[in-house]
N, C-alpha and C. Protein backbone atom coordinates (compact mmCIF):
# COMPACT_ATOMS: atom_id res chain seq x y z
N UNK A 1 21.07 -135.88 115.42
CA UNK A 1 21.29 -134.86 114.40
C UNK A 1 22.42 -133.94 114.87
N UNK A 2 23.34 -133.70 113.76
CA UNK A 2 24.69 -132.72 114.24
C UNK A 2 24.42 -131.76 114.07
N UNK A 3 24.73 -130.34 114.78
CA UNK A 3 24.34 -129.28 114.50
C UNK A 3 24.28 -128.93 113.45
N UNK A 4 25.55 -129.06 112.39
CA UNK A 4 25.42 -128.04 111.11
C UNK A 4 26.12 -129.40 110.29
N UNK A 5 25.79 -128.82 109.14
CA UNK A 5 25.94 -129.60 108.01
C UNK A 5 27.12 -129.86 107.42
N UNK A 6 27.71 -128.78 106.91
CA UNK A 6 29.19 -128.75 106.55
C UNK A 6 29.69 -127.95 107.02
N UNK A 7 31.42 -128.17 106.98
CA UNK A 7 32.41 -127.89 107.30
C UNK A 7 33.65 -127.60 106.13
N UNK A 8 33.90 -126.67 105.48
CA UNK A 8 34.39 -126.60 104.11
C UNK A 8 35.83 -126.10 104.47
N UNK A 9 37.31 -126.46 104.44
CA UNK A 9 38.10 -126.31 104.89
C UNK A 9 39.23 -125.62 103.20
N UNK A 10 39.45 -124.85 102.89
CA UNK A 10 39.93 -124.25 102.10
C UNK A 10 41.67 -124.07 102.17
N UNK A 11 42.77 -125.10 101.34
CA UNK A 11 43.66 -124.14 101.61
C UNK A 11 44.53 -124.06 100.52
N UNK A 12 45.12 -122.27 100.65
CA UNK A 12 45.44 -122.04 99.23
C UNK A 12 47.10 -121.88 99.63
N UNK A 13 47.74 -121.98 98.36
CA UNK A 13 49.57 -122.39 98.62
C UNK A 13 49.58 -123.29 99.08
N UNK A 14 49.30 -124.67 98.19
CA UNK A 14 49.46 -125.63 98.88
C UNK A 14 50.88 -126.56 98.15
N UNK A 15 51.84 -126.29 98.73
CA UNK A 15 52.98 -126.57 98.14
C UNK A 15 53.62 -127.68 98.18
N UNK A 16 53.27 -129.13 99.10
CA UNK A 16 53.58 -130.29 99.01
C UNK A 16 52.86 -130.97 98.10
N UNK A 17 52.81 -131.16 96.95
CA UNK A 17 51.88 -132.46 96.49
C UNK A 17 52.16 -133.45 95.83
N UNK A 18 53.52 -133.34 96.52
CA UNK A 18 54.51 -134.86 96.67
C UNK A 18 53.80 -135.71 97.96
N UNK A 19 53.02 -134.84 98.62
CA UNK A 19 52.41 -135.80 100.04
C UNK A 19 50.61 -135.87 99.48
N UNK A 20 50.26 -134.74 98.99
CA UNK A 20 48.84 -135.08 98.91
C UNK A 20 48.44 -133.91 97.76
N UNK A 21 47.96 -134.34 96.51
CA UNK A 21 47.31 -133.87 95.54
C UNK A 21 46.55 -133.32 95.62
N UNK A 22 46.47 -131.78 94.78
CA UNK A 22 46.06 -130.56 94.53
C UNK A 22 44.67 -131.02 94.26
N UNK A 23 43.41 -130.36 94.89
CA UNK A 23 41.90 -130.66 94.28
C UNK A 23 41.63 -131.22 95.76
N UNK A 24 40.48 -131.97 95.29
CA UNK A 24 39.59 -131.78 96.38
C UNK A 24 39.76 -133.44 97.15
N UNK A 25 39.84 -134.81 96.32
CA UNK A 25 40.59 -135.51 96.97
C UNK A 25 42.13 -135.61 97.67
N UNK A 26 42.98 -135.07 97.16
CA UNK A 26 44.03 -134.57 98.23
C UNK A 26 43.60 -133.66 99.37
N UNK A 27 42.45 -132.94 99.16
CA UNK A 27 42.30 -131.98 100.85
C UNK A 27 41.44 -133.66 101.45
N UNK A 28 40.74 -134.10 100.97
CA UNK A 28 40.09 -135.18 101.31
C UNK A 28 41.29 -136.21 102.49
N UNK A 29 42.37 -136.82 101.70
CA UNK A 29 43.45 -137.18 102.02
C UNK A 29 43.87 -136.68 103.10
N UNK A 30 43.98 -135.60 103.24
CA UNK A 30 44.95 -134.77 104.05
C UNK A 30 44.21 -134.41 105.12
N UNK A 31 42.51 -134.07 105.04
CA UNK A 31 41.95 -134.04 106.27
C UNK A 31 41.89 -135.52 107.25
N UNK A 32 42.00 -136.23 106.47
CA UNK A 32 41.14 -137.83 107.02
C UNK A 32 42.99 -137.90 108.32
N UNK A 33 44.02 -137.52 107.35
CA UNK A 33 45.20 -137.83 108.40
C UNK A 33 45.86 -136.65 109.53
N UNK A 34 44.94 -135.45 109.38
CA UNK A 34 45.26 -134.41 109.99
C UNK A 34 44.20 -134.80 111.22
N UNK A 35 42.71 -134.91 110.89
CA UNK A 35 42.04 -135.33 111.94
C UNK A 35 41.99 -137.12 113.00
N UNK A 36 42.59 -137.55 112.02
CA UNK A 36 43.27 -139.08 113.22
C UNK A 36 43.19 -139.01 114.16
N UNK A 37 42.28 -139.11 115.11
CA UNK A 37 42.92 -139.33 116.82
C UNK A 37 43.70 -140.83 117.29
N UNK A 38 45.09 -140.19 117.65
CA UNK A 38 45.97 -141.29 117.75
C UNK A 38 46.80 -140.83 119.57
N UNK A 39 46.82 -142.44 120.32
CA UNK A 39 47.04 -142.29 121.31
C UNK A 39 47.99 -141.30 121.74
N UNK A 40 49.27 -140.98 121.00
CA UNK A 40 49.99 -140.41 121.37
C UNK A 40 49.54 -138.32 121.53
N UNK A 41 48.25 -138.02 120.91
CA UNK A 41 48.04 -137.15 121.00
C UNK A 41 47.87 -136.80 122.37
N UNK A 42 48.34 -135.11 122.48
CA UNK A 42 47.60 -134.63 124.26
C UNK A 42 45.93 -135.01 124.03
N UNK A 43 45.57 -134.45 125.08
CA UNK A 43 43.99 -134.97 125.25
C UNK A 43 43.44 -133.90 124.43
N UNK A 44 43.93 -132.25 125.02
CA UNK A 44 43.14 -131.15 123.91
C UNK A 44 42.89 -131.34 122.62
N UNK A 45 44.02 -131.91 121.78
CA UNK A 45 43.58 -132.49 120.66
C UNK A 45 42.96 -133.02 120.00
N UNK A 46 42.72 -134.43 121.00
CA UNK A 46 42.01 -134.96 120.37
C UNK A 46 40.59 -134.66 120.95
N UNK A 47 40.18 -133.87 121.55
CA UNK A 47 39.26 -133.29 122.19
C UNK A 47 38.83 -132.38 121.05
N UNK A 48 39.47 -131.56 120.57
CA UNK A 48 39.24 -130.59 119.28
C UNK A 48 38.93 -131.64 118.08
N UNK A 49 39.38 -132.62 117.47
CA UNK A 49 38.96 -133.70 116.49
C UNK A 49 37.60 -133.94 116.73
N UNK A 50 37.23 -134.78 118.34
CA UNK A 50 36.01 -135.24 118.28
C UNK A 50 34.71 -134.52 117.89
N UNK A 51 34.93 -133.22 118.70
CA UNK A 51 34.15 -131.73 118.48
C UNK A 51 34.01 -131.13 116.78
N UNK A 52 34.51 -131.45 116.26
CA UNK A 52 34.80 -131.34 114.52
C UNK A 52 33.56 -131.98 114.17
N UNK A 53 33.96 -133.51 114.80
CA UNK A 53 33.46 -134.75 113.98
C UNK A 53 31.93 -134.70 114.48
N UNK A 54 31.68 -133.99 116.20
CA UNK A 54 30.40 -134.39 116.53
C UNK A 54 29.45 -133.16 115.91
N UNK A 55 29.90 -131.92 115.37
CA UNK A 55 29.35 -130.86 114.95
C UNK A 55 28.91 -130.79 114.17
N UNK A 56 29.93 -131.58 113.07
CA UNK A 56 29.46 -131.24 111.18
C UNK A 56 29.17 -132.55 110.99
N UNK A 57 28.01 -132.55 110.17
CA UNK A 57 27.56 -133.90 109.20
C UNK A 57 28.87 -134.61 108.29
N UNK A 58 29.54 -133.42 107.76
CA UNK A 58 30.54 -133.52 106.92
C UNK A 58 31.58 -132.57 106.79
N UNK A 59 32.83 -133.11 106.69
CA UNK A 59 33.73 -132.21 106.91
C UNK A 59 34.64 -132.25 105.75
N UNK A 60 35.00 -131.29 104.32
CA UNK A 60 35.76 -130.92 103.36
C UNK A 60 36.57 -130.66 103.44
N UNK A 61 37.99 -130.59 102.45
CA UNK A 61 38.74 -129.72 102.05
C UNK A 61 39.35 -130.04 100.52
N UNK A 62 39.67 -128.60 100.22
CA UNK A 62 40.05 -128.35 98.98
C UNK A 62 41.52 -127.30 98.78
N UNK A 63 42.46 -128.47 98.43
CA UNK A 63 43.74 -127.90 98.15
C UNK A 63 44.16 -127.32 96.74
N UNK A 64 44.64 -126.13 97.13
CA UNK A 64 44.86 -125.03 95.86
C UNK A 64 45.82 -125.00 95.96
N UNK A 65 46.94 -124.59 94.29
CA UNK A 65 48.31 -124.29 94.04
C UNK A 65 48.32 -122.80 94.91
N UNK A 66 49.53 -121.93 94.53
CA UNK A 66 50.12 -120.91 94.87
C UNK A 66 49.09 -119.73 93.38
N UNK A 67 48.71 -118.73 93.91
CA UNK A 67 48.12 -117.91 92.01
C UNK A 67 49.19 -117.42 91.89
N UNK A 68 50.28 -117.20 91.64
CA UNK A 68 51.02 -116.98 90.95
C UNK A 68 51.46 -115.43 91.42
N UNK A 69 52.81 -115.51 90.97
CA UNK A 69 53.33 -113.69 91.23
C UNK A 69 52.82 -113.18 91.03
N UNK A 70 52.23 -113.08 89.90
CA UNK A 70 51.25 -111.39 89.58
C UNK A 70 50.28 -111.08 90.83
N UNK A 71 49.43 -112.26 91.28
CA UNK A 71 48.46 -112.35 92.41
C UNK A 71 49.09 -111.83 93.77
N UNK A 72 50.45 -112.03 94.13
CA UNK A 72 51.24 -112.29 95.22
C UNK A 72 51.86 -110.62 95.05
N UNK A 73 52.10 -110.04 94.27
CA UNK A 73 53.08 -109.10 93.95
C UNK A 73 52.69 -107.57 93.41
N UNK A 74 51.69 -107.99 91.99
CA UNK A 74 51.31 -106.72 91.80
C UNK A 74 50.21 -105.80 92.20
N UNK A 75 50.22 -105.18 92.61
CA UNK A 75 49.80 -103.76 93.24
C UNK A 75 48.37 -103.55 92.78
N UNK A 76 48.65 -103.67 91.41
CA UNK A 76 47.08 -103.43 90.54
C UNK A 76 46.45 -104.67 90.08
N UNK A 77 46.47 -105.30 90.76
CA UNK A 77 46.04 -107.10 90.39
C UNK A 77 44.38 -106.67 90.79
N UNK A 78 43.93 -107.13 89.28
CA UNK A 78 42.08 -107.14 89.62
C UNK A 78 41.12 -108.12 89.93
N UNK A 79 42.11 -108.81 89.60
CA UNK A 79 41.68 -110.46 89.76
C UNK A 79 40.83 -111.31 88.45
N UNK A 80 42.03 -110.55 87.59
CA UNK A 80 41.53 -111.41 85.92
C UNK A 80 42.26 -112.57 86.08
N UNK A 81 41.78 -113.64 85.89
CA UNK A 81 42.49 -115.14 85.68
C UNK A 81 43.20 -114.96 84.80
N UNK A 82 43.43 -114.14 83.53
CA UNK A 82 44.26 -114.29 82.86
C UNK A 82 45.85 -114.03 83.40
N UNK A 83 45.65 -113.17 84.52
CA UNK A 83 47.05 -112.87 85.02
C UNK A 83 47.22 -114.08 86.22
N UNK A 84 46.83 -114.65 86.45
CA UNK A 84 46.76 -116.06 87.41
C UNK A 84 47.82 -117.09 86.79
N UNK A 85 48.55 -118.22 87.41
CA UNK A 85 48.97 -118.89 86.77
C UNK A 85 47.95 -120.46 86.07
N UNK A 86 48.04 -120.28 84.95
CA UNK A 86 47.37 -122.05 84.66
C UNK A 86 47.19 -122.62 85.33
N UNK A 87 48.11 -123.03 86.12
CA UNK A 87 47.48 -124.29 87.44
C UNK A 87 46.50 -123.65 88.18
N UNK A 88 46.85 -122.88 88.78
CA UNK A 88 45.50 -122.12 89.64
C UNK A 88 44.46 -122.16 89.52
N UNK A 89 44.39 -121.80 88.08
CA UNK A 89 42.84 -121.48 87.39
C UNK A 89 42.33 -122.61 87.37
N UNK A 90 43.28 -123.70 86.77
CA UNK A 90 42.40 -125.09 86.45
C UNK A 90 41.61 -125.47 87.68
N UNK A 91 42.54 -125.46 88.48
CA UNK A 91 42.26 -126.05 90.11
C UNK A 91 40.86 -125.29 90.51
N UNK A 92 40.99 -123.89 90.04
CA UNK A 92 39.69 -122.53 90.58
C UNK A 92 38.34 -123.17 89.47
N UNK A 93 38.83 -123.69 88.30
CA UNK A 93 37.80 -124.17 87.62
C UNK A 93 37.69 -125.67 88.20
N UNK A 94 37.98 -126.29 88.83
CA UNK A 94 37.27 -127.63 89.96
C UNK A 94 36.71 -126.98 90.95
N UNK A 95 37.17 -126.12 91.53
CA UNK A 95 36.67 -125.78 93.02
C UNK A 95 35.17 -124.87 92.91
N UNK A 96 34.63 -124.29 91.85
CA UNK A 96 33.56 -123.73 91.63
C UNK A 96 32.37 -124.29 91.85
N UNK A 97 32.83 -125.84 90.66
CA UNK A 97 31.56 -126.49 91.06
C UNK A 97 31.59 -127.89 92.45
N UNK A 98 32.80 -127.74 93.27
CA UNK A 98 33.04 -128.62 94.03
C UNK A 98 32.11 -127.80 95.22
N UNK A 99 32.32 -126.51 95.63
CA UNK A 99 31.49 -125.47 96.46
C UNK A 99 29.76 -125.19 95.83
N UNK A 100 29.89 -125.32 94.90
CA UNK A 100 28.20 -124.48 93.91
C UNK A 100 27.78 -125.40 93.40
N UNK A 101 28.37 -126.46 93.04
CA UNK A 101 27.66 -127.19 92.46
C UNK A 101 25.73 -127.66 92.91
N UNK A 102 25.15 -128.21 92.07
CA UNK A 102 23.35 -128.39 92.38
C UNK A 102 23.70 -129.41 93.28
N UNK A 103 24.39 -130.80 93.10
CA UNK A 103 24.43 -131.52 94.79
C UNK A 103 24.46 -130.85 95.78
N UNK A 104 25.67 -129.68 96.07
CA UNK A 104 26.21 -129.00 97.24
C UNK A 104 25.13 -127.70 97.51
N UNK A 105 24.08 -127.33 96.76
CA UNK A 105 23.55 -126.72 97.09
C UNK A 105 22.23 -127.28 98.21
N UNK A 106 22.41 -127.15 99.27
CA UNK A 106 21.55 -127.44 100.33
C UNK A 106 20.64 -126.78 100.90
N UNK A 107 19.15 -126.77 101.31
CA UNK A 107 19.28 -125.65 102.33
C UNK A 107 19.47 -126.01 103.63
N UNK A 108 20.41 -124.85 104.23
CA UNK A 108 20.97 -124.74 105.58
C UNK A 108 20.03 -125.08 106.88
N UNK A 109 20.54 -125.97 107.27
CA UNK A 109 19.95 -126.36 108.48
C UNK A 109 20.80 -126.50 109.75
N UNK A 110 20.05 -126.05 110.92
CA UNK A 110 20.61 -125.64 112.14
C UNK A 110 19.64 -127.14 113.58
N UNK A 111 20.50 -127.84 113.29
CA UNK A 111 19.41 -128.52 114.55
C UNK A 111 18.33 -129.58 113.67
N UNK A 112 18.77 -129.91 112.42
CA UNK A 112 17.67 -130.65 111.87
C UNK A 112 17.02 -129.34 110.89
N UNK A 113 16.35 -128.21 111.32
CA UNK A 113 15.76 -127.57 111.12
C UNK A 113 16.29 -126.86 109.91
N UNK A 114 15.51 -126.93 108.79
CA UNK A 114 15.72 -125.82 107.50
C UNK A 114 15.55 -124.50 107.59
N UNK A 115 16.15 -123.59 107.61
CA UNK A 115 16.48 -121.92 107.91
C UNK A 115 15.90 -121.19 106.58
N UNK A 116 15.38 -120.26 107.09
CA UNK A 116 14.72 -119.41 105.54
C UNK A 116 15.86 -118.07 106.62
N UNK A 117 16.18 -117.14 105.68
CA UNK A 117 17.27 -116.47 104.89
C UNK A 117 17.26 -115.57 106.40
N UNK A 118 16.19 -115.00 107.01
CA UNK A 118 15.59 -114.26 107.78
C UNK A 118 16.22 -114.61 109.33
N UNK A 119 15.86 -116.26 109.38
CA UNK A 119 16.72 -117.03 110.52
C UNK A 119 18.28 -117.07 110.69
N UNK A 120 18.48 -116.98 109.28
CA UNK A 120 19.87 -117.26 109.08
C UNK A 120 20.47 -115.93 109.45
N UNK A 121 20.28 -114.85 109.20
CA UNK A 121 20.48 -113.89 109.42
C UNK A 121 20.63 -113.53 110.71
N UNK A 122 19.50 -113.90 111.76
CA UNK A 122 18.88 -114.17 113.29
C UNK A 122 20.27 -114.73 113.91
N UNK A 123 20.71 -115.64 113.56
CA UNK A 123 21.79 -117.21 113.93
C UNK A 123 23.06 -116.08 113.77
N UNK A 124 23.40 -115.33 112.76
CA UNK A 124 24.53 -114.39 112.60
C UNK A 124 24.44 -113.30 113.77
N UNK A 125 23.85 -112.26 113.86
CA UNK A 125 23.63 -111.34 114.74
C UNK A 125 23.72 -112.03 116.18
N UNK A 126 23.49 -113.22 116.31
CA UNK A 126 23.05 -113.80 117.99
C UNK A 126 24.43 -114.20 118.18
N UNK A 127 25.23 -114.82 117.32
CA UNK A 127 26.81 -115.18 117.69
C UNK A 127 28.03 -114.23 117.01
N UNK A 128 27.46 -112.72 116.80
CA UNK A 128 28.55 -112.20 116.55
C UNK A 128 28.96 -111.34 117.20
């Protein structure tokens, strides 16, 4: 049993997707070739990969456009999607239920073990 369950890797401005497509199969894509252990790596590296792989059950990611100038720029930005750009949002409307969705809702387990809210709390305070 791996310690923890998931590993959710988030990244936003994601401005190549001439190499790997916006959403959650392009972070998919892009983790599987970022984490590669390939001979030519130093050892720390691939030392940091294995440790990834032996920790989490599963390891995500989800690539987001740029939100747009207004997000980047204005001062009084409240964070209405309407001032967001289209792409963003669409992408923010996949990623809602890619994170919340009823599959992805789990309960958290540490060691095998299912955590009630109290533990979880316990697990925060002890490693912070």
């Amino acid at each position: 049993v791996k310690p923890f369950q998931r590993l959710e890797i988030l990244i936003r401005d994601w401005a190549f997707e001439y190499e790997y497509a916006l959403g959650s199969e392009g972070g998919k894509d892009y983790l599987k070739d970022i984490l590669e252990i390939k001979d030519t790596q130093r050892e720390e590296l691939k030392e940091v990969r294995n440790h990834i792989s032996d920790c989490f059950e599963d390891v995500g990611c989800f690539l987001l456009p740029h939100p747009g100038k207004n997000v980047a720029s204005e001062p009084d930005f409240k964070g209405k999607l309407l001032d967001m750009d289209a792409e963003f949002v669409e992408h923010l409307k996949n990623l809602v239920p890619y994170y919340l969705g009823e599959s992805c809702l789990k309960p958290k387990q540490i060691g095998g073990q299912i955590l009630k809210g109290k533990d979880l709390l316990h697990y925060f305070k002890s490693y912070m």
